[in-house]
PDB file of N, CA and C in Angstrom:
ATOM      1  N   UNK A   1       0.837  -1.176   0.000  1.00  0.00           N
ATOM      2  CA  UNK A   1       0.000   0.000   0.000  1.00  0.00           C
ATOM      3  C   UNK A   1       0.885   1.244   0.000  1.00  0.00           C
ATOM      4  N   UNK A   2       0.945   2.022  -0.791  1.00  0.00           N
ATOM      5  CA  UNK A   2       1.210   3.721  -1.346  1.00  0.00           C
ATOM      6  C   UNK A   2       0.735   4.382   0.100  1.00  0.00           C
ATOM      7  N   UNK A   3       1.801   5.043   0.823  1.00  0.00           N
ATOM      8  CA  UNK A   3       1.739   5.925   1.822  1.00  0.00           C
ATOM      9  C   UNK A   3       1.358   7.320   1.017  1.00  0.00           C
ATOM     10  N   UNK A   4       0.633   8.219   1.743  1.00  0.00           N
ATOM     11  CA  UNK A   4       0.226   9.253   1.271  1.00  0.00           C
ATOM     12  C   UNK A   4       1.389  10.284   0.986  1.00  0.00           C
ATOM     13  N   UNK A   5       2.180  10.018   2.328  1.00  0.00           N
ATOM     14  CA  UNK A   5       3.436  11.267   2.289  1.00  0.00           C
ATOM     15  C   UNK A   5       4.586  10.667   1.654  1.00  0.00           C
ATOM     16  N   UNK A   6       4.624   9.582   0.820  1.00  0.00           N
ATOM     17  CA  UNK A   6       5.480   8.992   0.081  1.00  0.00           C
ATOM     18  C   UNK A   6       6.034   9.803  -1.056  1.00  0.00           C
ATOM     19  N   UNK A   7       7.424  10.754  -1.529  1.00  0.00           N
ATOM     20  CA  UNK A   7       8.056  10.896  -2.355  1.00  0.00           C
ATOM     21  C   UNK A   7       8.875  10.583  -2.898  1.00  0.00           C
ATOM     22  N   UNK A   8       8.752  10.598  -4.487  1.00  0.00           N
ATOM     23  CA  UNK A   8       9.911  10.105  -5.307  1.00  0.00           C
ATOM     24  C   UNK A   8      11.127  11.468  -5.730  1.00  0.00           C
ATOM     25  N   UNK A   9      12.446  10.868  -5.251  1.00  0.00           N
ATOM     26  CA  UNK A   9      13.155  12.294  -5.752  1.00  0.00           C
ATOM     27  C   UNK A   9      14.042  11.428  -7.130  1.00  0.00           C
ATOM     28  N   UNK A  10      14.123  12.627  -8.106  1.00  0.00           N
ATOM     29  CA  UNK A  10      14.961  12.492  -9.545  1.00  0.00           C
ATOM     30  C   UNK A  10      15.874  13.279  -9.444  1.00  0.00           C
ATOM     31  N   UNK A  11      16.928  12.832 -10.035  1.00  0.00           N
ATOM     32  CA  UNK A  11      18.326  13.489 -10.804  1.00  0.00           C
ATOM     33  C   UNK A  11      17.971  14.394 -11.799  1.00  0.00           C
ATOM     34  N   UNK A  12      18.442  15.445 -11.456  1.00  0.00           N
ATOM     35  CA  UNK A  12      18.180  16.794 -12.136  1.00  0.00           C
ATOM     36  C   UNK A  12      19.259  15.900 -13.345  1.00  0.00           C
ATOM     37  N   UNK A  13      20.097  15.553 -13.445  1.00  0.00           N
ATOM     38  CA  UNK A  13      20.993  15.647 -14.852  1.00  0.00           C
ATOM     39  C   UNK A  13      20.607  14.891 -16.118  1.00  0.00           C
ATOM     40  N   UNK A  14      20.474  13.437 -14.910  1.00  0.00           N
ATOM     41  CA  UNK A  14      20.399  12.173 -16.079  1.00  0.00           C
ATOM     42  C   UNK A  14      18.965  11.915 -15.731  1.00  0.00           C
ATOM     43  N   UNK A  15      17.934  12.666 -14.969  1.00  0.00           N
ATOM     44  CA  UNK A  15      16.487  12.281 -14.331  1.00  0.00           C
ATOM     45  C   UNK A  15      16.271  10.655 -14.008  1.00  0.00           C
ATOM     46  N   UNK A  16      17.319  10.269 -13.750  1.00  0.00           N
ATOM     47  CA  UNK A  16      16.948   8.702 -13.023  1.00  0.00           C
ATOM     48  C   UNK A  16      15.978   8.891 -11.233  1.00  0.00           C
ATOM     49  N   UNK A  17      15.202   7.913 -11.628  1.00  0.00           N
ATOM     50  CA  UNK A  17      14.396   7.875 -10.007  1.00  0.00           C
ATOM     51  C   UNK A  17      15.017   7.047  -8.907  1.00  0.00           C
ATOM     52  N   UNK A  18      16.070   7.492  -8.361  1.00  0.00           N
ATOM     53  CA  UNK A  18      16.585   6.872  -7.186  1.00  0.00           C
ATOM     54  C   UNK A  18      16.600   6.837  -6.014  1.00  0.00           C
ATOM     55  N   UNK A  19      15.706   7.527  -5.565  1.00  0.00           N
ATOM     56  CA  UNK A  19      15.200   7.662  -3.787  1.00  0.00           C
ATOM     57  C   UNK A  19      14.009   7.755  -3.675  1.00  0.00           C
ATOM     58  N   UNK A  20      13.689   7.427  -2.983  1.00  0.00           N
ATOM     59  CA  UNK A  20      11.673   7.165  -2.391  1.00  0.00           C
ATOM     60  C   UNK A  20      12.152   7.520  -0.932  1.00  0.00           C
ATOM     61  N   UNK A  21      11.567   8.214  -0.186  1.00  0.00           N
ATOM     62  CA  UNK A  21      11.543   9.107   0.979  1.00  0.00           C
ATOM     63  C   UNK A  21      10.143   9.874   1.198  1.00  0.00           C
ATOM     64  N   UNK A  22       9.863   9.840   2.607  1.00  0.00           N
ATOM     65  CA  UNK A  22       8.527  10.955   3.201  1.00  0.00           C
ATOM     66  C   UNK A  22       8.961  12.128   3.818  1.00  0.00           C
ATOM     67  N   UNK A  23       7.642  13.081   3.982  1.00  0.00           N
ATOM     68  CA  UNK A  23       7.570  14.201   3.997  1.00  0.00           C
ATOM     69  C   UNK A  23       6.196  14.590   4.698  1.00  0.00           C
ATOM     70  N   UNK A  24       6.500  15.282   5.792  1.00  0.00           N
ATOM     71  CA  UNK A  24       5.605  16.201   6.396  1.00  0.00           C
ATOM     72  C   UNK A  24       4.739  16.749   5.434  1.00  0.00           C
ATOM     73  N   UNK A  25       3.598  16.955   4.935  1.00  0.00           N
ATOM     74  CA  UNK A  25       3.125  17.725   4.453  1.00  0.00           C
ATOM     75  C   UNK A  25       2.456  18.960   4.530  1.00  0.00           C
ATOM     76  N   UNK A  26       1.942  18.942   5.646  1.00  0.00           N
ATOM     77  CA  UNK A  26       1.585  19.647   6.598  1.00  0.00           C
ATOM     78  C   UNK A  26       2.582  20.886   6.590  1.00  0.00           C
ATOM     79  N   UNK A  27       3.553  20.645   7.114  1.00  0.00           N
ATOM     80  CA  UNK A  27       5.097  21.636   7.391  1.00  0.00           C
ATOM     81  C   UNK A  27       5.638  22.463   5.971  1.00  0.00           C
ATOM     82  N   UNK A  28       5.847  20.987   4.963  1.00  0.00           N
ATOM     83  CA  UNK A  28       6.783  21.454   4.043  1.00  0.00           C
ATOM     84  C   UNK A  28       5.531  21.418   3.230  1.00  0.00           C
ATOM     85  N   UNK A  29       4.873  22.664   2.211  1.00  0.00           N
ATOM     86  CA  UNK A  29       4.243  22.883   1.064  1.00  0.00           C
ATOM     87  C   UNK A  29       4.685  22.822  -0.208  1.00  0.00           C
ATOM     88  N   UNK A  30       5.979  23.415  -0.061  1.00  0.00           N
ATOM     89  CA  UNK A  30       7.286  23.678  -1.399  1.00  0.00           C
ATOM     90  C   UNK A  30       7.684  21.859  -1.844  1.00  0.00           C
ATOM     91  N   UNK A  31       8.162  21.422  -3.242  1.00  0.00           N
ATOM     92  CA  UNK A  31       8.856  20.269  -3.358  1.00  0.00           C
ATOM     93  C   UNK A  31       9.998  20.487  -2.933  1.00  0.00           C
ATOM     94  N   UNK A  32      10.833  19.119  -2.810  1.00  0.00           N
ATOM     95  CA  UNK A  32      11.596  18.797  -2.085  1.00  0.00           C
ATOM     96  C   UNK A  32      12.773  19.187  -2.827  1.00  0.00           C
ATOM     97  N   UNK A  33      14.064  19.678  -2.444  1.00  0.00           N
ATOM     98  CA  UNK A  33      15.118  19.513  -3.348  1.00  0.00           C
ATOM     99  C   UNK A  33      16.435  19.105  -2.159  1.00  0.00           C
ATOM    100  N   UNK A  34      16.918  18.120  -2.635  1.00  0.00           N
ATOM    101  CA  UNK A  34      18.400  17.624  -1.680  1.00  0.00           C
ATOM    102  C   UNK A  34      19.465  17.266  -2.622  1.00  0.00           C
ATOM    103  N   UNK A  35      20.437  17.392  -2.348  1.00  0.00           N
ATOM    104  CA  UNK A  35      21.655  16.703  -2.818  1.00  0.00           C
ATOM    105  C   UNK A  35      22.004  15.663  -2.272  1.00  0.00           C
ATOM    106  N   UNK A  36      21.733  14.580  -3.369  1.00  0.00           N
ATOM    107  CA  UNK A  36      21.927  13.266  -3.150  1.00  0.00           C
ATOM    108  C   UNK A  36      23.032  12.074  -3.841  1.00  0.00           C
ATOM    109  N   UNK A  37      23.631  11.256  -3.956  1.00  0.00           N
ATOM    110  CA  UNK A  37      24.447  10.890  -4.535  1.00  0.00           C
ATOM    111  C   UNK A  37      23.601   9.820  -5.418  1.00  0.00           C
ATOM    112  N   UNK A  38      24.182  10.537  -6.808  1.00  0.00           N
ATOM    113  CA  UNK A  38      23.440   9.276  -8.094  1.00  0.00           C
ATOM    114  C   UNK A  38      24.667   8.710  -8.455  1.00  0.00           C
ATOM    115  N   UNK A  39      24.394   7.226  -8.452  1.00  0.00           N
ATOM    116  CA  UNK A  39      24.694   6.279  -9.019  1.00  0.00           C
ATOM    117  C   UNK A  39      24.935   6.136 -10.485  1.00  0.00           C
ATOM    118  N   UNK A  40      23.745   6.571 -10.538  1.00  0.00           N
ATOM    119  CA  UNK A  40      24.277   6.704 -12.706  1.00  0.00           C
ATOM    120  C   UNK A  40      25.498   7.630 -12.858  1.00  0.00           C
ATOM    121  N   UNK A  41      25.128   8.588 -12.607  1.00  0.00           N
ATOM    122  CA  UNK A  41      26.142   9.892 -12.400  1.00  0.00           C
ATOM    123  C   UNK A  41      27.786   9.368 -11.864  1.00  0.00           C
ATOM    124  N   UNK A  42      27.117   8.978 -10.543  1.00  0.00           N
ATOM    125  CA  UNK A  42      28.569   8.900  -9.788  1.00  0.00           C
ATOM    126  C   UNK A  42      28.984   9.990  -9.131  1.00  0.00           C
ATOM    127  N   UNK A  43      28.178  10.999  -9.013  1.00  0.00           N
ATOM    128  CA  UNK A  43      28.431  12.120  -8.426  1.00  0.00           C
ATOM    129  C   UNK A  43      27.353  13.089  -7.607  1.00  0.00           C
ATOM    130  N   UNK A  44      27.655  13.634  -6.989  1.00  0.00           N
ATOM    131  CA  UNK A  44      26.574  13.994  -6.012  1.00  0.00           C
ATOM    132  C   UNK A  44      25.887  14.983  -6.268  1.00  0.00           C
ATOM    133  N   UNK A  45      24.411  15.279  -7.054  1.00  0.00           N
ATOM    134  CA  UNK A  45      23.706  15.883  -7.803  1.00  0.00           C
ATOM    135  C   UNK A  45      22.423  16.348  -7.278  1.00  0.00           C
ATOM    136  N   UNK A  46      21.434  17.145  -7.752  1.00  0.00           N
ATOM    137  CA  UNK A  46      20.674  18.045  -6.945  1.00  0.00           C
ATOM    138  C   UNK A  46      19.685  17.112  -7.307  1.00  0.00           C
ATOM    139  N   UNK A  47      18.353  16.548  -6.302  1.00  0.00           N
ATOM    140  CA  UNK A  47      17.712  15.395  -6.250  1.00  0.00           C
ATOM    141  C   UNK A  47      16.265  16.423  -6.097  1.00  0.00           C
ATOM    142  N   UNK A  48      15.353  16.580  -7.403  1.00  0.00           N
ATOM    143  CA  UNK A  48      14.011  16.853  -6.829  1.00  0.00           C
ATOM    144  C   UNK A  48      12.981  16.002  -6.777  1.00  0.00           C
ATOM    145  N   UNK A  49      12.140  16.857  -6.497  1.00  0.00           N
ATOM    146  CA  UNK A  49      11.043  15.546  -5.804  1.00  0.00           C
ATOM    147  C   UNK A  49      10.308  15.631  -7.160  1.00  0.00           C
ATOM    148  N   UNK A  50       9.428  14.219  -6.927  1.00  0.00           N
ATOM    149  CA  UNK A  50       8.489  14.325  -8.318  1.00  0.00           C
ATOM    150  C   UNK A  50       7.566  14.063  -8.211  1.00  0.00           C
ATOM    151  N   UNK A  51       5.896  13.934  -9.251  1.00  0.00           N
ATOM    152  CA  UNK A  51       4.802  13.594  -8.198  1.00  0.00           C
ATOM    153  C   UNK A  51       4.790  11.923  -8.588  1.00  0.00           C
TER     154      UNK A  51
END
């Protein structure tokens, strides 16, 4: 079962979907943006959220 506050974050470069992570919703209104380390890449790249 699909959690409600369930997000998917993408690689801004190569847009691969490599992290699934939650989120307050309540708190945070704005999408998510982190720097995360991609694998495709190999390098540590700006990770937004997607719906």
């Amino acid at each position: 079962m699909k959690e409600k506050n369930q997000v998917i974050l993408t690689c801004t470069e190569c847009l691969s979907r490599n992290y699934v992570t939650h989120k307050n919703r309540k708190v945070a209104g704005e999408r998510l943006e982190l720097m995360k380390f991609c694998s495709r890449c190999n390098k540590h790249t700006l990770h937004k959220e997607t719906k």
